[in-house]
C-alpha atoms as a PDB file:
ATOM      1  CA  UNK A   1     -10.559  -2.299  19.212  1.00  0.00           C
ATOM      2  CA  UNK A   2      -7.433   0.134  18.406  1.00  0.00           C
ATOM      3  CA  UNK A   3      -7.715   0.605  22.487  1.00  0.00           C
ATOM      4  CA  UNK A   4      -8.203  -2.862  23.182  1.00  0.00           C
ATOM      5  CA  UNK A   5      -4.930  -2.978  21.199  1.00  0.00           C
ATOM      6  CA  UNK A   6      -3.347  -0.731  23.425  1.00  0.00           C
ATOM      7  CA  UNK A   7      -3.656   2.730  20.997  1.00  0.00           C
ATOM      8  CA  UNK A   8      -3.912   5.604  23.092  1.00  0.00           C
ATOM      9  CA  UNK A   9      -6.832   7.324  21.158  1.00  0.00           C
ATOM     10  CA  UNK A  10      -9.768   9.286  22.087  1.00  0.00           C
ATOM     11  CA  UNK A  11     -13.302  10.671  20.843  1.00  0.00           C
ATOM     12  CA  UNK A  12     -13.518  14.203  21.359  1.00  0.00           C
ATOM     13  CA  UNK A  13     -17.188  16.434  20.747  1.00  0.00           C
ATOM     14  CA  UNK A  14     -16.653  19.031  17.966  1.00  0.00           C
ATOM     15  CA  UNK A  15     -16.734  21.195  20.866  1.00  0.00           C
ATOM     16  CA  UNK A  16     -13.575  19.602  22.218  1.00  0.00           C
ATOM     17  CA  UNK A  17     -11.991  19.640  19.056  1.00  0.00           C
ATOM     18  CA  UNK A  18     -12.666  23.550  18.184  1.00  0.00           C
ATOM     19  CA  UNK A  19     -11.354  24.222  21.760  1.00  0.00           C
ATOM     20  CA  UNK A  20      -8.059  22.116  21.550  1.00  0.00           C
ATOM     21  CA  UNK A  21      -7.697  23.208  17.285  1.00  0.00           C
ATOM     22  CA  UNK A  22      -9.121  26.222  17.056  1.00  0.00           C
ATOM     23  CA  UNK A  23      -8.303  27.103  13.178  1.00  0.00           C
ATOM     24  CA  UNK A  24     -10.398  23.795  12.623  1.00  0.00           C
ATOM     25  CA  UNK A  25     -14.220  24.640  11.189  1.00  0.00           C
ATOM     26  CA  UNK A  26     -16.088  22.418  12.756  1.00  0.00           C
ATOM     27  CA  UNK A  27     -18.879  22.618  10.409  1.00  0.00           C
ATOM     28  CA  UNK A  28     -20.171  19.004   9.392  1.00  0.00           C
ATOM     29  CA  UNK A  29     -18.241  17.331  12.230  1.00  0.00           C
ATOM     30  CA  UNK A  30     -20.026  14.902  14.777  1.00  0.00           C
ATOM     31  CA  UNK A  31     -16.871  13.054  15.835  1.00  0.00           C
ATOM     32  CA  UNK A  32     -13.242  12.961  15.889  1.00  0.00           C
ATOM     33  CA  UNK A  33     -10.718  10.493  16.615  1.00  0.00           C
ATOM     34  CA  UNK A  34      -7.496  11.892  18.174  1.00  0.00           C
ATOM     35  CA  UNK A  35      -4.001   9.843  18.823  1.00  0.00           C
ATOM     36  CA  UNK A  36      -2.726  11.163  21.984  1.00  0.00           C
ATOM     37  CA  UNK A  37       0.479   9.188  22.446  1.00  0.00           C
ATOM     38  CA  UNK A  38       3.175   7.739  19.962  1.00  0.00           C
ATOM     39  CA  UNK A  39       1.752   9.329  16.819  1.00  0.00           C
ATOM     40  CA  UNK A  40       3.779  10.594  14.159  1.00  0.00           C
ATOM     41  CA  UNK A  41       5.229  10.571  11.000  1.00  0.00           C
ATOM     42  CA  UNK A  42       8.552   9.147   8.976  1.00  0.00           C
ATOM     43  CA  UNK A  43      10.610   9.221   6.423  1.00  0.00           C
ATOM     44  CA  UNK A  44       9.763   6.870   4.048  1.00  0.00           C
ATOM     45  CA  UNK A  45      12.856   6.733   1.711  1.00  0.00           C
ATOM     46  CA  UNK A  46      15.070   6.941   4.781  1.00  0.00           C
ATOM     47  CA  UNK A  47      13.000   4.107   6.942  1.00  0.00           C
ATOM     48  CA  UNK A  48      13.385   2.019   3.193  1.00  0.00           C
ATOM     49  CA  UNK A  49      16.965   2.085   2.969  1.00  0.00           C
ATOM     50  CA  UNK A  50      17.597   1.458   6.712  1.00  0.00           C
ATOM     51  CA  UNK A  51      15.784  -1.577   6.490  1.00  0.00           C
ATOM     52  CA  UNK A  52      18.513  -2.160   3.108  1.00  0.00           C
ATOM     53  CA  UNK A  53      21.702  -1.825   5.163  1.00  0.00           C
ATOM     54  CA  UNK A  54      20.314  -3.704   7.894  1.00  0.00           C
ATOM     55  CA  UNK A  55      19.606  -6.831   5.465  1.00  0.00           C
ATOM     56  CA  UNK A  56      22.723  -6.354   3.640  1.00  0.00           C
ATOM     57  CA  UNK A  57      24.875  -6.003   6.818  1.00  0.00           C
ATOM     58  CA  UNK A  58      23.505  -9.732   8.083  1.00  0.00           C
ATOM     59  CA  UNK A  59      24.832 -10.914   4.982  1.00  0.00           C
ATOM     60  CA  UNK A  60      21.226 -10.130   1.920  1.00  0.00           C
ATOM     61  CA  UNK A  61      22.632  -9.898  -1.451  1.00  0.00           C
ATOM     62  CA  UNK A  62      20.481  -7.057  -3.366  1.00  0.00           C
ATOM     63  CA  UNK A  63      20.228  -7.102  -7.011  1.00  0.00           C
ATOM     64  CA  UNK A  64      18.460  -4.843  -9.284  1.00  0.00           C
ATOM     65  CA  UNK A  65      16.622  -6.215 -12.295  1.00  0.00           C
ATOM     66  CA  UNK A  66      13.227  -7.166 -14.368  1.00  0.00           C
ATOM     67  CA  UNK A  67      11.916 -10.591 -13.756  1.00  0.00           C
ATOM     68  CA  UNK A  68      10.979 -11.806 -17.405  1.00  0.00           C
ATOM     69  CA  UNK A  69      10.152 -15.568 -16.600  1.00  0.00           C
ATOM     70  CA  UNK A  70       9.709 -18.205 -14.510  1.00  0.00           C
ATOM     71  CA  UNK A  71      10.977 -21.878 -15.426  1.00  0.00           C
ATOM     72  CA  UNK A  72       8.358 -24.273 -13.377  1.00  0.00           C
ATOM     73  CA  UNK A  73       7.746 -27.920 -13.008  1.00  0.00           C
ATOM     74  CA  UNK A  74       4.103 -28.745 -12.506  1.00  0.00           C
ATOM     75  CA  UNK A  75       1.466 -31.576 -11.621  1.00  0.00           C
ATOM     76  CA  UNK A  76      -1.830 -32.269 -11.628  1.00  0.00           C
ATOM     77  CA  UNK A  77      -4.328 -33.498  -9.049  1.00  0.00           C
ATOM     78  CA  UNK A  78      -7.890 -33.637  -8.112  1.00  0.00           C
ATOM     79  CA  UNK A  79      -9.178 -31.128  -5.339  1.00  0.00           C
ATOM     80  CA  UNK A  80     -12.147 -32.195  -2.648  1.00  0.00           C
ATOM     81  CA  UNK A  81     -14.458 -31.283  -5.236  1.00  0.00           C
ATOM     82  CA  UNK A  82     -13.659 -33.320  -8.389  1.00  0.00           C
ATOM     83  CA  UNK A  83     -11.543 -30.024  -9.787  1.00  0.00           C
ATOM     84  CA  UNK A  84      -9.017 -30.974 -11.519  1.00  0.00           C
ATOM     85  CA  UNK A  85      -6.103 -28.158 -10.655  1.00  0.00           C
ATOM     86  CA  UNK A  86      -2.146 -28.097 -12.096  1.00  0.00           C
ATOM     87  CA  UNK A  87       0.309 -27.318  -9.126  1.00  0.00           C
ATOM     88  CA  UNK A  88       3.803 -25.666 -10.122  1.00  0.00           C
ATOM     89  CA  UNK A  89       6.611 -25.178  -8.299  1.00  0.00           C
ATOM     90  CA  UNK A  90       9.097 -22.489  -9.798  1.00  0.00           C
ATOM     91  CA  UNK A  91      12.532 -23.720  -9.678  1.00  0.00           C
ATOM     92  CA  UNK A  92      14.313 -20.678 -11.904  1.00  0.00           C
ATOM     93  CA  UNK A  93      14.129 -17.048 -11.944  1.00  0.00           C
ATOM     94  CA  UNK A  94      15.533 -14.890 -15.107  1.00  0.00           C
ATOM     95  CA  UNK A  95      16.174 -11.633 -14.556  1.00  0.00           C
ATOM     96  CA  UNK A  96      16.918  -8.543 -17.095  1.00  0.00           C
ATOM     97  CA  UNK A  97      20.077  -6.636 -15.131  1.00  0.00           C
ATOM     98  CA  UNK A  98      19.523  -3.180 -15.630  1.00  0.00           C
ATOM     99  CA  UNK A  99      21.837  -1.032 -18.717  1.00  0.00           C
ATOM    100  CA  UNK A 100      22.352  -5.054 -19.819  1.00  0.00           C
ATOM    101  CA  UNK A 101      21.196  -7.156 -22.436  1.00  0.00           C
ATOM    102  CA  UNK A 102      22.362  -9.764 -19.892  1.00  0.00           C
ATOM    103  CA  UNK A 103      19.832 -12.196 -18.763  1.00  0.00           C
ATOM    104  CA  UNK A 104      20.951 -13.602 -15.239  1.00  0.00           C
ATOM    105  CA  UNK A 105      19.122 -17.287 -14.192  1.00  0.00           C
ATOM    106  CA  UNK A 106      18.629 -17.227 -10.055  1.00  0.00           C
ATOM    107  CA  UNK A 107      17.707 -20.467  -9.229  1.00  0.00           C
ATOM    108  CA  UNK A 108      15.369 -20.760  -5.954  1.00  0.00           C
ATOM    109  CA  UNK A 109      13.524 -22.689  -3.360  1.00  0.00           C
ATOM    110  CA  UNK A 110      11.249 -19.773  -2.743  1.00  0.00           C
ATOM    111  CA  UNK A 111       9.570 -16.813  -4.473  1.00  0.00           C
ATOM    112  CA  UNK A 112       8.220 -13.953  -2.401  1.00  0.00           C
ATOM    113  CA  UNK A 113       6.414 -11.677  -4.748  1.00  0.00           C
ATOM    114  CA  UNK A 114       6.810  -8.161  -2.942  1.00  0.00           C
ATOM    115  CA  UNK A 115       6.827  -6.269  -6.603  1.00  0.00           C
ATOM    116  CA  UNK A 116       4.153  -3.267  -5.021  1.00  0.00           C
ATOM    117  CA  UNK A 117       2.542  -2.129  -7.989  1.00  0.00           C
ATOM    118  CA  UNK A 118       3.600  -4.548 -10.730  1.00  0.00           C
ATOM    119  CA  UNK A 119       3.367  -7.398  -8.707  1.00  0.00           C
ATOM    120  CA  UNK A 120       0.001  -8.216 -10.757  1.00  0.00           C
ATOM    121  CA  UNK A 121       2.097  -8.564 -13.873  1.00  0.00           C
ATOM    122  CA  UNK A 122       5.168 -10.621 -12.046  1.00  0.00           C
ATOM    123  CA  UNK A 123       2.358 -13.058 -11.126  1.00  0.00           C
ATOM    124  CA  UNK A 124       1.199 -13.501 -14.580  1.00  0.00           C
ATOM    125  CA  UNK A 125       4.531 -14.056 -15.552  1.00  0.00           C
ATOM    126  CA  UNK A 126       3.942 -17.190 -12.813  1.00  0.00           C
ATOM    127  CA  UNK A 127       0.974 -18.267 -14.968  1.00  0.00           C
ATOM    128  CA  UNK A 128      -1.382 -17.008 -12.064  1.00  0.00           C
ATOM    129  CA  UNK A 129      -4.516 -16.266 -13.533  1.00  0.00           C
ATOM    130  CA  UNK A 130      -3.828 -17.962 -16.868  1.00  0.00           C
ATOM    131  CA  UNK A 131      -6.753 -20.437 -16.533  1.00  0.00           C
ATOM    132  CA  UNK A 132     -10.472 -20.366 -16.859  1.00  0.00           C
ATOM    133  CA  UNK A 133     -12.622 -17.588 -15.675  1.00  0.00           C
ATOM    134  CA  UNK A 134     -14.362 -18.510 -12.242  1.00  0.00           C
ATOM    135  CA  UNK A 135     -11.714 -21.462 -11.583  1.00  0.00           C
ATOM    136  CA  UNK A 136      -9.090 -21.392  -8.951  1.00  0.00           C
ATOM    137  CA  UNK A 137      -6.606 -21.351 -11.612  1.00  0.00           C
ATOM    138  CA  UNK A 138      -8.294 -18.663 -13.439  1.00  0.00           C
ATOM    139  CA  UNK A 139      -8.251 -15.769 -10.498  1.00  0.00           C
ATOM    140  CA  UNK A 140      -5.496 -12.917 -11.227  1.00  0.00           C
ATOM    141  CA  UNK A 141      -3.684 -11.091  -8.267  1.00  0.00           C
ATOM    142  CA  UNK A 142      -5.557  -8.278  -8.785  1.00  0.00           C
ATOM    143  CA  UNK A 143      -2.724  -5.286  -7.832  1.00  0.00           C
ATOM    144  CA  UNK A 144      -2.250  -2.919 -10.225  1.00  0.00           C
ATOM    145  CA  UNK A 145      -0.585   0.648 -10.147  1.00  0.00           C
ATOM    146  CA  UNK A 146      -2.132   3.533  -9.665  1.00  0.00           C
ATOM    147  CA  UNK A 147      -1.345   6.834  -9.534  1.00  0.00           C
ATOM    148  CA  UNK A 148      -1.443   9.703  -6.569  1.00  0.00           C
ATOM    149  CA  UNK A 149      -0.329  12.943  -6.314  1.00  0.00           C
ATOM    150  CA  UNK A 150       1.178  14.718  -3.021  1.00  0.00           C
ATOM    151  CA  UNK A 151       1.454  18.291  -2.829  1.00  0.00           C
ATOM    152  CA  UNK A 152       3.672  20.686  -0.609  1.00  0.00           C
ATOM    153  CA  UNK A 153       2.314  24.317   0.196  1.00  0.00           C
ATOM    154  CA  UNK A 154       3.585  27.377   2.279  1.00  0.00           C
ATOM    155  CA  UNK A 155       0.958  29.240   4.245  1.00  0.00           C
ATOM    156  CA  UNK A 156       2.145  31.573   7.140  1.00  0.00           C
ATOM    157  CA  UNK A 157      -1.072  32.101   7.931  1.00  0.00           C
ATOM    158  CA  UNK A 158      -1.955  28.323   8.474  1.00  0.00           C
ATOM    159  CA  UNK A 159      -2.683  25.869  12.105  1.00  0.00           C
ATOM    160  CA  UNK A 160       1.156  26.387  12.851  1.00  0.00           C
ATOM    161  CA  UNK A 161       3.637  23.996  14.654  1.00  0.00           C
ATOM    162  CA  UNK A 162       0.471  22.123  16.710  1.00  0.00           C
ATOM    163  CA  UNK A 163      -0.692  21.026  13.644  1.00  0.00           C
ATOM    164  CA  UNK A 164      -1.182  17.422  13.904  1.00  0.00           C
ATOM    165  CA  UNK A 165      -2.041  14.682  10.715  1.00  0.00           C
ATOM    166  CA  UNK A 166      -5.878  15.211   9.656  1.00  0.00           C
ATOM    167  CA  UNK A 167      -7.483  12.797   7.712  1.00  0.00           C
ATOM    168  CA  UNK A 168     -10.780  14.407   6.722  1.00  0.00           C
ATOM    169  CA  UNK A 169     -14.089  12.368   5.566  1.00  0.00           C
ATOM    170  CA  UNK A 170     -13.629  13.836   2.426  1.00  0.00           C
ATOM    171  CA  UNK A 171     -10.650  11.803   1.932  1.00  0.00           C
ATOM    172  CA  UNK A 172      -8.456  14.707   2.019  1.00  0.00           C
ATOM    173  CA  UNK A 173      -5.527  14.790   4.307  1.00  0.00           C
ATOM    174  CA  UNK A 174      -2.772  16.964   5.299  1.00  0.00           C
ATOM    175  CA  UNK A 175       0.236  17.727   8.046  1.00  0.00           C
ATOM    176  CA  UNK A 176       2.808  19.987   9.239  1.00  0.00           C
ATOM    177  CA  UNK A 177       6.328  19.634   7.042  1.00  0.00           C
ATOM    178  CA  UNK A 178       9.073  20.677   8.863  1.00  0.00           C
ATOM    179  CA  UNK A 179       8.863  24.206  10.963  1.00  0.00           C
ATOM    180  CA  UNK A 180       8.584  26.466   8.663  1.00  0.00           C
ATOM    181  CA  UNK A 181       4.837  27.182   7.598  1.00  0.00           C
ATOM    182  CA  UNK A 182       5.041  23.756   5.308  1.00  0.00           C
ATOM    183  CA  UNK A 183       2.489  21.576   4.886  1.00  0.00           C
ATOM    184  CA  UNK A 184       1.558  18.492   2.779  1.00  0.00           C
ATOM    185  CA  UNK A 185      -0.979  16.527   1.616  1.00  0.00           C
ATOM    186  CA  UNK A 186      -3.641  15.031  -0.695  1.00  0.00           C
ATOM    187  CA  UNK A 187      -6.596  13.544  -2.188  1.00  0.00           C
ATOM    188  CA  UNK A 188      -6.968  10.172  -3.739  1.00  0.00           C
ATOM    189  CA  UNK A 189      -9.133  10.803  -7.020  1.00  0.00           C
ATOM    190  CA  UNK A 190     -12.454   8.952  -7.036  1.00  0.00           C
ATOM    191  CA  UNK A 191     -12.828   5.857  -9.625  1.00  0.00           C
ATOM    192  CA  UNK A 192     -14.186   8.123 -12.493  1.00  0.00           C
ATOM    193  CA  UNK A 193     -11.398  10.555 -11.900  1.00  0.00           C
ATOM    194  CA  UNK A 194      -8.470   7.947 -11.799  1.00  0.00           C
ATOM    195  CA  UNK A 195      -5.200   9.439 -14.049  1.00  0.00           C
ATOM    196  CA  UNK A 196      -3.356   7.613 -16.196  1.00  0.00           C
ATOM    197  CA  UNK A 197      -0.528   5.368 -14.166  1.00  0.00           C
ATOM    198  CA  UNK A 198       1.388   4.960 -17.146  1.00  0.00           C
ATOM    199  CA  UNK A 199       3.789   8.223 -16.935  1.00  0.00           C
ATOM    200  CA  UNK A 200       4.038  10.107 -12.860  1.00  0.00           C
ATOM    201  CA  UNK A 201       3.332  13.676 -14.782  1.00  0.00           C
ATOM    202  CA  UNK A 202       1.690  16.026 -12.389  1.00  0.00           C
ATOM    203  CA  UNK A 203      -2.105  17.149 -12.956  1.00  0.00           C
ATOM    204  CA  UNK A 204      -1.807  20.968 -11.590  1.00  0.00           C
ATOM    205  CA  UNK A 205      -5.422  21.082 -11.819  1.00  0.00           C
ATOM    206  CA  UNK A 206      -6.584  18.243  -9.379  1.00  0.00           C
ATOM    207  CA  UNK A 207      -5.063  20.357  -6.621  1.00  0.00           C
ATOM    208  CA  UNK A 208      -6.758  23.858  -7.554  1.00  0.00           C
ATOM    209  CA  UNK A 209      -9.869  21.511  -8.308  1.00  0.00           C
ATOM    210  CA  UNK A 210     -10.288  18.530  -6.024  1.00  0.00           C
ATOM    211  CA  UNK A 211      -7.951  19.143  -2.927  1.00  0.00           C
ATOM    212  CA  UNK A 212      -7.834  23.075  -2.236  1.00  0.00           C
ATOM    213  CA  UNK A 213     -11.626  23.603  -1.918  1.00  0.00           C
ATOM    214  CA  UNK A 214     -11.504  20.853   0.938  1.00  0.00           C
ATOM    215  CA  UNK A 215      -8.685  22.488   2.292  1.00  0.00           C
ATOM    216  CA  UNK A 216     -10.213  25.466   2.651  1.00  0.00           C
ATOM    217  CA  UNK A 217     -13.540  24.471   4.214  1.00  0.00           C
ATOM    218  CA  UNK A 218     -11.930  22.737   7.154  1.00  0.00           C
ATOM    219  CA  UNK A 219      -9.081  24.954   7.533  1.00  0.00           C
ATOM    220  CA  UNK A 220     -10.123  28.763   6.264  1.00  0.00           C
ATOM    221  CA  UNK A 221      -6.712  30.209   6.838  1.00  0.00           C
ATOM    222  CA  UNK A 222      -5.770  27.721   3.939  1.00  0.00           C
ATOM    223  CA  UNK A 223      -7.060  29.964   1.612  1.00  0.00           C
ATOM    224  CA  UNK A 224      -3.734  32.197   0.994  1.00  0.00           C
ATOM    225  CA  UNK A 225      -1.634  29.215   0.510  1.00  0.00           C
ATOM    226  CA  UNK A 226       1.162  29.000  -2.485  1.00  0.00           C
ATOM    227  CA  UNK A 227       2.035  25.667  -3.510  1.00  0.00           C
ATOM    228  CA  UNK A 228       5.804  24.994  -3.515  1.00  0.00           C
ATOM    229  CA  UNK A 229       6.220  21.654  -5.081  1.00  0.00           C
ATOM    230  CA  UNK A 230       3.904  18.462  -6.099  1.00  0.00           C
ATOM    231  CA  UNK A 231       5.291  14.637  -6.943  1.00  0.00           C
ATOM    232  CA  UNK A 232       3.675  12.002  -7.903  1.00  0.00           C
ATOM    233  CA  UNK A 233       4.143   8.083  -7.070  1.00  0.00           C
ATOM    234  CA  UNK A 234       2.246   4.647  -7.576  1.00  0.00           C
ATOM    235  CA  UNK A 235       0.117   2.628  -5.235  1.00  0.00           C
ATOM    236  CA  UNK A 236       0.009  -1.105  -5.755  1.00  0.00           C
ATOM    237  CA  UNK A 237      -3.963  -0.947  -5.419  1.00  0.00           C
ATOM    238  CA  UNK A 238      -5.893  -3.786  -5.164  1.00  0.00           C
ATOM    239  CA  UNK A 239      -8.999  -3.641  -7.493  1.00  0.00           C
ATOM    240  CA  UNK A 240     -10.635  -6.243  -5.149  1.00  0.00           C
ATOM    241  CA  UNK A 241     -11.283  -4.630  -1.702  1.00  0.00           C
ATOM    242  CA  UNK A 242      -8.342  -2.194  -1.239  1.00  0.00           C
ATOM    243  CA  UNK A 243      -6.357  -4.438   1.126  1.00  0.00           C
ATOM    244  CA  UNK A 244      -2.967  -6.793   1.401  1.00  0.00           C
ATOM    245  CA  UNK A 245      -2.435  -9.831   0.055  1.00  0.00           C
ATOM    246  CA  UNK A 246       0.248 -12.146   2.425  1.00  0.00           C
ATOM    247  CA  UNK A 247       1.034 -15.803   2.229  1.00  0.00           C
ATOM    248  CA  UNK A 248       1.573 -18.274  -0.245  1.00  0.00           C
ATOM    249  CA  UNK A 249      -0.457 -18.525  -3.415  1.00  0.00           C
ATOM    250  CA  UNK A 250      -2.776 -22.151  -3.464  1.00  0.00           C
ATOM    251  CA  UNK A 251      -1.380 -23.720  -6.941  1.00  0.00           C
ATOM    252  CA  UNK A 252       2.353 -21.954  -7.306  1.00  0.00           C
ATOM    253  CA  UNK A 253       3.503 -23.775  -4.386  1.00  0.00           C
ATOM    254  CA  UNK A 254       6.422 -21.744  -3.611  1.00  0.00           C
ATOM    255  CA  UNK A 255       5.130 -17.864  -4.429  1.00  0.00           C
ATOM    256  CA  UNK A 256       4.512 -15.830  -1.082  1.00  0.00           C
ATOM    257  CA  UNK A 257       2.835 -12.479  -1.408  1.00  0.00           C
ATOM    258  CA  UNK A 258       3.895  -9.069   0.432  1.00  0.00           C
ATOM    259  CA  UNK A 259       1.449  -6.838  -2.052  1.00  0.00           C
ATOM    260  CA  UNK A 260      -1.659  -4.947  -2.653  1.00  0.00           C
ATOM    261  CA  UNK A 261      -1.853  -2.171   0.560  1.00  0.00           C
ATOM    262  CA  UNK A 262      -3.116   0.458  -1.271  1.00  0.00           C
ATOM    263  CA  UNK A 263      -0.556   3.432   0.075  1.00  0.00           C
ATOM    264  CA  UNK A 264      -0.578   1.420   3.450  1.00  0.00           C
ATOM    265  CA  UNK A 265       2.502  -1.087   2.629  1.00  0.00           C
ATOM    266  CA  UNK A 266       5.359   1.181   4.034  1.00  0.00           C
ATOM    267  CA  UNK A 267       3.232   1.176   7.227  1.00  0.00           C
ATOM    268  CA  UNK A 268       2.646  -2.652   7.783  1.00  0.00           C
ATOM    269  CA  UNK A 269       5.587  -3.785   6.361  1.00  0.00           C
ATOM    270  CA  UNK A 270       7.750  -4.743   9.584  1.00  0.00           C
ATOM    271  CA  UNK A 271       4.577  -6.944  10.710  1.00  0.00           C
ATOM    272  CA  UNK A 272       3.776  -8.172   7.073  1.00  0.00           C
ATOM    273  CA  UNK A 273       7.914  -9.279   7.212  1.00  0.00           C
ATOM    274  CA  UNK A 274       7.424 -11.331   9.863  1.00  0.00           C
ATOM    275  CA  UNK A 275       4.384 -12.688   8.817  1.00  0.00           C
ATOM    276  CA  UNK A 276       5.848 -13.989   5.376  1.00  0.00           C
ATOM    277  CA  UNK A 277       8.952 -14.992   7.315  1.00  0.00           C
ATOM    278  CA  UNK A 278       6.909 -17.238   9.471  1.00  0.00           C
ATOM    279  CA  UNK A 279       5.023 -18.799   6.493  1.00  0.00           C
ATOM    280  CA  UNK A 280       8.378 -19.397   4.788  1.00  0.00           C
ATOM    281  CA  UNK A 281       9.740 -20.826   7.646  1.00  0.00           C
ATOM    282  CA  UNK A 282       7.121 -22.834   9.768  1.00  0.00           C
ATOM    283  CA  UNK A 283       4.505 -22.926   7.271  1.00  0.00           C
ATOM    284  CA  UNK A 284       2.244 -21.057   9.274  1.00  0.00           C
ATOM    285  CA  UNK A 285       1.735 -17.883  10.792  1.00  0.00           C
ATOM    286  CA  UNK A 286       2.347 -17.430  14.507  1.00  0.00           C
ATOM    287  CA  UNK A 287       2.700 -13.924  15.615  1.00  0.00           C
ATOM    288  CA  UNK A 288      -0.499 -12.810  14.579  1.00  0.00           C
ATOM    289  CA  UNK A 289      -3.512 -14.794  12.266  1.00  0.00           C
ATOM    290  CA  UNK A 290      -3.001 -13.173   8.810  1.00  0.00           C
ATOM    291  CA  UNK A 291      -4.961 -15.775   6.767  1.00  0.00           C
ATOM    292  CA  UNK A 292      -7.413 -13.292   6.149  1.00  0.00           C
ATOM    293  CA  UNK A 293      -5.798 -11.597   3.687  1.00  0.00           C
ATOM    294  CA  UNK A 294      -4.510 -15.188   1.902  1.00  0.00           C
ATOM    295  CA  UNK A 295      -4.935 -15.560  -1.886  1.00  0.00           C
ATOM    296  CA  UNK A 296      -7.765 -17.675  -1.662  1.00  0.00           C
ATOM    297  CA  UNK A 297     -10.020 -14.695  -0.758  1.00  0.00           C
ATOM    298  CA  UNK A 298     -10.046 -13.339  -4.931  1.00  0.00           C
ATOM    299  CA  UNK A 299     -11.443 -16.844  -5.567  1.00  0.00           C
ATOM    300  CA  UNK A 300     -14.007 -17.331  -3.074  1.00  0.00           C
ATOM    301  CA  UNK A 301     -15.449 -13.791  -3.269  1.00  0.00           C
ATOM    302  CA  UNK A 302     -14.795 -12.988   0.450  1.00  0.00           C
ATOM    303  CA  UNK A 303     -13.780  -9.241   0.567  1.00  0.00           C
ATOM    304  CA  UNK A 304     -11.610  -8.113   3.443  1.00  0.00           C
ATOM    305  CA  UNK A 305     -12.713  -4.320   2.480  1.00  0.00           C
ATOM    306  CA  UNK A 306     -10.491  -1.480   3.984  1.00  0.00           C
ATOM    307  CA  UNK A 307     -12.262   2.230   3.149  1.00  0.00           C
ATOM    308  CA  UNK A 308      -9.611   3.981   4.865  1.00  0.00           C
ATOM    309  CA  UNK A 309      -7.323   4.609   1.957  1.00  0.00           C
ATOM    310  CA  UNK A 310      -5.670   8.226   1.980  1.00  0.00           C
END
């Protein structure tokens, strides 16, 4: 598919791969997937406010603050199958400006909900979810934050300036960072090992524990390596099946989602624009078919599952 797509990528034999990577141990390896052309890496932050002065120069007004509620009209009807559902329409926006106790009201035709990690709570504040278990009106956006750690390491020793990004089946992953013996990289914890989101404090120990040993089995020469520095940031993970939610929601009219990519967001985002864009604006989407990943999905059970998730 990726080739059909027009992805430059190739299977290569473990052979292949020890010959081309030679500080790679090959040991457990049947297969690997290599991006010969137009791979890479970016910049997040800078790629994030790039897109900010390009909006703002064709005229976006930005304004930071804490959505606290939504003023809505609603009616009822009668779906296909007798349901009786309530449809709202917000019409309002209040938001907390930040160092205020000022509350500012932004009225609005349209709502795109594109809060990443607390974009679970901003629907609630919607009344999404607020209904009766099992009904339309009773399924939550379920995106919630959660926390991963990325560490930075030194290792003269290590793969070098050839190093490209490995994603191991162990879920570990790491690349080259910058030219001077850098490198960087992660784990995501499993489900019994997930930290708590509610402060970004560093566990030391997840490193030494979870992520080094991996490290160290694919690439030996990893084993004299001196972490320099570790951060950590939020997800917006959906609980559901790990993948984006885009398009309008079925009962608040005039709510789009741009949410729940599980660490892929920054990635998708210039085709997950478009896509909203198009739903805004024609009511459907054009470029490419994204109703897949609608809303509906949480309610009829259908997982779209993604296990790729770094």
């Amino acid at each position: 598919m990726q080739r059909q797509e027009g992805a430059k990528v190739c299977l290569i034999s473990p052979e292949q791969l020890q010959n081309k990577f030679p500080w790679i141990n090959i040991e457990g390896v049947a297969l690997a997937s290599y991006g010969m052309e137009d791979e890479g890496w970016f910049d997040a932050w800078s790629l994030f406010q790039g897109l900010r002065r390009k909006v703002q120069s064709m005229g976006v007004l930005l304004y930071q603050g804490e959505v606290t509620r939504f003023i809505t009209s609603s009616r009822q009807m009668e779906t296909t199958s007798g349901e009786q559902v309530v449809l709202r329409r917000i019409h309002e926006v209040q938001v907390k400006m930040n160092n205020s106790l000022e509350y500012q009201p932004v009225e609005c035709a349209v709502v795109i909900n594109a809060a990443g990690a607390w974009s679970g709570q901003v629907a609630e504040l919607a009344g999404i979810g607020k209904g009766l278990p099992g009904t339309l009106q009773g399924t939550k956006l379920p995106v919630e934050p959660r926390k991963r750690y990325v560490h930075l390491w030194h290792c003269p020793q290590g793969p070098g300036l050839e190093t490209p990004l490995v994603a191991d089946i162990n879920g570990v992953y790491f690349r080259r960072e910058g030219l001077g013996s850098n490198y960087l990289g992660g784990c995501s914890p499993t489900e019994e090992e997930e930290p708590d989101p509610t402060n970004l404090e560093v566990d030391h120990d997840f490193f030494q524990n979870k992520v080094w040993p991996h490290l160290v089995q694919r690439v030996p020469s990893f084993k004299t390596l001196k972490v320099q520095s570790n951060w950590a940031g939020y997800y917006d993970y959906n609980t559901f099946d790990q993948n984006g939610v885009v398009g309008p929601h079925p009962l608040v009219v005039n709510m789009y989602f741009a949410t729940g990519f599980s660490g892929h967001g920054l990635q998708h985002a210039p085709g997950i624009g478009r896509a909203v864009a198009e739903m805004v604006l024609e009511g459907q989407f054009k470029t490419i078919d994204m109703s897949p990943f609608l809303f509906n999905r949480f309610y009829l059970g259908e997982k779209l599952q993604e296990y790729n998730i770094l």
